[in-house]
PDB file of N, CA and C in Angstrom:
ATOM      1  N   UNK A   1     113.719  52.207 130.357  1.00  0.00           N
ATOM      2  CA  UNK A   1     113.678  53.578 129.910  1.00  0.00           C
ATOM      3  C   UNK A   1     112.386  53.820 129.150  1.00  0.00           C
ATOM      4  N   UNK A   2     111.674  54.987 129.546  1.00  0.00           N
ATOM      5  CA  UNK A   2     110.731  55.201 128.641  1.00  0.00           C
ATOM      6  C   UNK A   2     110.670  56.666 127.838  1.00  0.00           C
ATOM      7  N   UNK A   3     110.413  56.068 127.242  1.00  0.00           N
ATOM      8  CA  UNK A   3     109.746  57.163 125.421  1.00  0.00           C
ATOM      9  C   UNK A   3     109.066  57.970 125.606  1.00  0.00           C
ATOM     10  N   UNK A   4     109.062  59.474 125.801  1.00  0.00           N
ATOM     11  CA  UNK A   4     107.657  60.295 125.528  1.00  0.00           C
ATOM     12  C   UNK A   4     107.245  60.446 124.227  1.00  0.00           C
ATOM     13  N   UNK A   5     105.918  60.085 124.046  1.00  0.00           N
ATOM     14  CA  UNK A   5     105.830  60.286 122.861  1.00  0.00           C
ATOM     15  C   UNK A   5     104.719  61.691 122.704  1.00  0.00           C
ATOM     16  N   UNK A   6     105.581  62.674 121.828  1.00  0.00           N
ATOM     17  CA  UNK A   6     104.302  63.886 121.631  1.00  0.00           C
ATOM     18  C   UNK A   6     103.831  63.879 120.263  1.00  0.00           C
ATOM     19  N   UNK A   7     102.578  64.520 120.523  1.00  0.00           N
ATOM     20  CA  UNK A   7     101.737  64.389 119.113  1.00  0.00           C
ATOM     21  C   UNK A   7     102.263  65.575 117.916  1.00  0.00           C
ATOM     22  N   UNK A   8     102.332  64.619 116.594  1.00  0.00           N
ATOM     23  CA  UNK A   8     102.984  65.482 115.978  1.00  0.00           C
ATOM     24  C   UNK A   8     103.055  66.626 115.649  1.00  0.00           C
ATOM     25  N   UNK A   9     103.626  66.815 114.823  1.00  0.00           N
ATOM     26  CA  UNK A   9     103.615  68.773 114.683  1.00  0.00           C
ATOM     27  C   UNK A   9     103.409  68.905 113.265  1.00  0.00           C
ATOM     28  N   UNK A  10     102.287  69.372 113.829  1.00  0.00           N
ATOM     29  CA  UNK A  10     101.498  69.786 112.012  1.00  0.00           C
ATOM     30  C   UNK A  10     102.030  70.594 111.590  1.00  0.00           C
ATOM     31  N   UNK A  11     102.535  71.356 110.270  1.00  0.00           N
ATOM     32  CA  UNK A  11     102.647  72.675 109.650  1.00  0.00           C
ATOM     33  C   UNK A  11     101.579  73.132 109.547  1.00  0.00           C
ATOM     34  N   UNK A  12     102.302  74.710 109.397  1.00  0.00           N
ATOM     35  CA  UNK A  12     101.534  75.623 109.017  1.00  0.00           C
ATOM     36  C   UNK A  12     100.428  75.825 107.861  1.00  0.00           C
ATOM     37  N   UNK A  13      98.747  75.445 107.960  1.00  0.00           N
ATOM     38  CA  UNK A  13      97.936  75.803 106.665  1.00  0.00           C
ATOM     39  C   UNK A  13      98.702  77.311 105.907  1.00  0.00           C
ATOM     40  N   UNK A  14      98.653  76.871 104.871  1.00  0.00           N
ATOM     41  CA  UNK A  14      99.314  77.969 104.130  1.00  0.00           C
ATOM     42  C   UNK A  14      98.025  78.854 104.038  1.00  0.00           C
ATOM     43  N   UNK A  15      98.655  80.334 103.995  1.00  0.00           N
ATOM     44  CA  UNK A  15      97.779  82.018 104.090  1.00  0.00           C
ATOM     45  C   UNK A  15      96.856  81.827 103.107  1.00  0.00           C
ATOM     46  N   UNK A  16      95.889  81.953 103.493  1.00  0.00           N
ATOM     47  CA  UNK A  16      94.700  82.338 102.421  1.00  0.00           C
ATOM     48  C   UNK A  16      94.906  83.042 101.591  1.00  0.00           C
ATOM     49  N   UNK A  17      94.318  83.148 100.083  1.00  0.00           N
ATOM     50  CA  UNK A  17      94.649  83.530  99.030  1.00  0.00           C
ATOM     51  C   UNK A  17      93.842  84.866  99.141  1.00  0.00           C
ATOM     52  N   UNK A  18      94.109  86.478  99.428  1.00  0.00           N
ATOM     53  CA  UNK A  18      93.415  87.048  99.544  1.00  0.00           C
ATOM     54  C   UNK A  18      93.804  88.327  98.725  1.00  0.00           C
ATOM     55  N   UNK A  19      92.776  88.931  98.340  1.00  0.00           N
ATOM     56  CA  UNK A  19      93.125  90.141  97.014  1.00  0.00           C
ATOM     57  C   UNK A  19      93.779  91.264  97.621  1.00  0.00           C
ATOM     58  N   UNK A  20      94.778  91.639  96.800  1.00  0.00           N
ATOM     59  CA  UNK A  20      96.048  92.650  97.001  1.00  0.00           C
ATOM     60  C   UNK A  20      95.833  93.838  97.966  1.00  0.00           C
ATOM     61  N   UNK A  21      96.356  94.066  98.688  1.00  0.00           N
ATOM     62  CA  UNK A  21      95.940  95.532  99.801  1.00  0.00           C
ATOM     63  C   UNK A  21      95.484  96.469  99.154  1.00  0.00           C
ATOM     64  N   UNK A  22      94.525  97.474  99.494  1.00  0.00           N
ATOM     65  CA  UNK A  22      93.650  98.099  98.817  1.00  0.00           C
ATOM     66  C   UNK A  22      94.751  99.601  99.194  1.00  0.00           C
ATOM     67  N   UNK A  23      94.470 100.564  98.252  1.00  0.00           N
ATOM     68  CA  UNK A  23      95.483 101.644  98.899  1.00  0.00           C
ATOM     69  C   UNK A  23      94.781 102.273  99.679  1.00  0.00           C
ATOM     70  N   UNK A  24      95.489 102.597 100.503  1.00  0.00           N
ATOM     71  CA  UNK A  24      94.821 103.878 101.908  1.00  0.00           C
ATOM     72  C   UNK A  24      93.394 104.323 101.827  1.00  0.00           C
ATOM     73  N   UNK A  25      93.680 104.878 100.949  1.00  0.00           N
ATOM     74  CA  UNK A  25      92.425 106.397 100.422  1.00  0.00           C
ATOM     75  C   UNK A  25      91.057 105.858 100.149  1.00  0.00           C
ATOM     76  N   UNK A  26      91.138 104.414  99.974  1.00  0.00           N
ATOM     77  CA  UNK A  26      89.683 103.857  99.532  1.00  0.00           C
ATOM     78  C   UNK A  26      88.744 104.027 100.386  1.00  0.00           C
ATOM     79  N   UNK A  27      89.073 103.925 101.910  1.00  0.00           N
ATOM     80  CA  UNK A  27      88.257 103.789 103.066  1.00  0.00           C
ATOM     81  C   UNK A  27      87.588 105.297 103.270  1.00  0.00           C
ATOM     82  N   UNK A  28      87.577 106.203 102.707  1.00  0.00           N
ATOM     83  CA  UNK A  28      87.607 108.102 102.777  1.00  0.00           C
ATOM     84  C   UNK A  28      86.944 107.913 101.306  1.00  0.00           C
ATOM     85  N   UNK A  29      86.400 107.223 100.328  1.00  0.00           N
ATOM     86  CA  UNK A  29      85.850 107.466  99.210  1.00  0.00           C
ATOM     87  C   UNK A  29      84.569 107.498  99.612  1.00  0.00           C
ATOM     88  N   UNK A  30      83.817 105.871 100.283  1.00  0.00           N
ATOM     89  CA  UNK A  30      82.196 106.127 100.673  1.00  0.00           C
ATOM     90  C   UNK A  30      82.270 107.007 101.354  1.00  0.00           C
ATOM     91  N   UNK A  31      82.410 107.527 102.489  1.00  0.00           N
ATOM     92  CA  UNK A  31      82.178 108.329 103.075  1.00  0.00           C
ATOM     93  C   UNK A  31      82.246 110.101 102.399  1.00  0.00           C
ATOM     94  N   UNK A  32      83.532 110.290 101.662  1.00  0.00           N
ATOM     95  CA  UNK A  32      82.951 111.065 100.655  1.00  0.00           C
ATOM     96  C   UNK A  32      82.194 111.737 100.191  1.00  0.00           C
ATOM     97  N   UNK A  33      82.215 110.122  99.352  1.00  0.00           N
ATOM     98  CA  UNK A  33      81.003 110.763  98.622  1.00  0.00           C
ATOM     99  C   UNK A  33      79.695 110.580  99.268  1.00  0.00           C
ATOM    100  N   UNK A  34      79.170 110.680 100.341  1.00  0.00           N
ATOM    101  CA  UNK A  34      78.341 110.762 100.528  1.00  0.00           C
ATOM    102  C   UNK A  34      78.283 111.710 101.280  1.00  0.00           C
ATOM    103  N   UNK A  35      79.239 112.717 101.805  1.00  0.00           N
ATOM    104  CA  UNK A  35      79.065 113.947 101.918  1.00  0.00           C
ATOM    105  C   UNK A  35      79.120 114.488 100.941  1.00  0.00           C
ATOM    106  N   UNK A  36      79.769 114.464  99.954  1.00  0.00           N
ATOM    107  CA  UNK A  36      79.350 115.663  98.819  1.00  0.00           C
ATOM    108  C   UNK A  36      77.795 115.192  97.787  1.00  0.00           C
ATOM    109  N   UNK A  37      77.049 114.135  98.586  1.00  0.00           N
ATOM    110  CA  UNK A  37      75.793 114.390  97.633  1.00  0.00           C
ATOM    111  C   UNK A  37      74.729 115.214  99.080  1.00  0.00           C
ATOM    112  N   UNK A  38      75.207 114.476  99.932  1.00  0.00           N
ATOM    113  CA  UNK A  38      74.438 115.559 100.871  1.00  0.00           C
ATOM    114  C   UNK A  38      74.571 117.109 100.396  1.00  0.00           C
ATOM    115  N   UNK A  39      75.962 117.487 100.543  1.00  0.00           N
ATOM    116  CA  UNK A  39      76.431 118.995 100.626  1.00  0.00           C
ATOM    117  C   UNK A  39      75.441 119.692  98.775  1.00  0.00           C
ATOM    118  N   UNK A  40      75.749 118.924  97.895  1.00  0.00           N
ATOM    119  CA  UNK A  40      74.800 118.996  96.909  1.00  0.00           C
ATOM    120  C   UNK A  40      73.460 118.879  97.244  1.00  0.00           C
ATOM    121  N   UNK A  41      72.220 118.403  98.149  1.00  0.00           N
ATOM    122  CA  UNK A  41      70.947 118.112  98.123  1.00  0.00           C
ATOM    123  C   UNK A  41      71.103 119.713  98.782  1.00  0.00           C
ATOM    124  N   UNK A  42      72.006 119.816  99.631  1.00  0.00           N
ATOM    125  CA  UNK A  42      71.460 121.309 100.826  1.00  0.00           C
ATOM    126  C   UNK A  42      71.783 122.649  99.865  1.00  0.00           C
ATOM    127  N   UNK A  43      72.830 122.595  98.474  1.00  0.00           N
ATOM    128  CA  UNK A  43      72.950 123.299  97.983  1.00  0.00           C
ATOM    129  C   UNK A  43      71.873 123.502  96.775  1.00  0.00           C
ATOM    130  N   UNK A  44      71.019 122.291  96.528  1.00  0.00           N
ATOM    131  CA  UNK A  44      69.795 122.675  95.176  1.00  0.00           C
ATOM    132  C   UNK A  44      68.718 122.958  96.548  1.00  0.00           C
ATOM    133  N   UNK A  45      68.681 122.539  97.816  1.00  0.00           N
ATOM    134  CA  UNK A  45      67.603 123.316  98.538  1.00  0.00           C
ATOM    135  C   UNK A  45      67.433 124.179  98.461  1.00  0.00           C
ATOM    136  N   UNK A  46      68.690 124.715  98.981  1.00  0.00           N
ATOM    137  CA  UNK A  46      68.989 126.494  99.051  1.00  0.00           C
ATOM    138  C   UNK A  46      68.427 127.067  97.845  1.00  0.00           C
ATOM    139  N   UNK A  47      69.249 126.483  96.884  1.00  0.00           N
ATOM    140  CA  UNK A  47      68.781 127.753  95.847  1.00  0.00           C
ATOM    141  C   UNK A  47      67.340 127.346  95.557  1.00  0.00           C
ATOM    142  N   UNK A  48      66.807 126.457  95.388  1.00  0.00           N
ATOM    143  CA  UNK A  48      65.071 126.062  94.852  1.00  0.00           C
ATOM    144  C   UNK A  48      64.005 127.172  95.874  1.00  0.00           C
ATOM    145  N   UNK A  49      64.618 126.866  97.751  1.00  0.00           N
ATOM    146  CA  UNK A  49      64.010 128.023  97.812  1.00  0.00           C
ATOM    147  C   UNK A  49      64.323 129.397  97.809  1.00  0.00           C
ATOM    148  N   UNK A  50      65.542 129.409  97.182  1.00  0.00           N
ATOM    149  CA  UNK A  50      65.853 131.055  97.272  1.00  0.00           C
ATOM    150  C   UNK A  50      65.063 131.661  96.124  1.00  0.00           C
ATOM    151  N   UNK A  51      64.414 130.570  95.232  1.00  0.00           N
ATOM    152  CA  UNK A  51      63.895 131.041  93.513  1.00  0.00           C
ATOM    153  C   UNK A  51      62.426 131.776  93.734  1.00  0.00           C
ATOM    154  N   UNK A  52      61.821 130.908  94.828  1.00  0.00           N
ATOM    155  CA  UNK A  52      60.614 131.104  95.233  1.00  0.00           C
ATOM    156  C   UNK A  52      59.933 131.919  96.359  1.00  0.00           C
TER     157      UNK A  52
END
C-alpha cells in the first residue's frame, strides 16, 4: 500500500496591519478644493479686470 504524501498546508499570513477606513467624503476633498481655488483665481480675474 502506498502513502500519498501532500505538501503541507501552510496557514494563512495574518492581514496586514493597515490604518482604519477613511470615511467616504475624503476622496471629493482634493478635488474640491481645487475647484474652489480655481473658481476663486477666475473670480479675483474678473473683478481685477472689471476695476480697470
Amino acid at each position: 500500500m502506498r502513502v500519498l504524501s501532500h505538501p503541507p498546508v501552510r496557514p494563512l499570513p495574518p492581514p496586514a496591519a493597515s490604518s482604519p477606513p477613511e470615511p467616504s467624503m475624503s476622496r471629493y476633498v482634493a478635488p474640491l478644493g481645487f475647484t474652489l481655488a480655481a473658481v476663486w483665481v477666475a473670480v479675483l480675474f474678473v473683478l481685477t479686470s472689471a476695476t480697470h
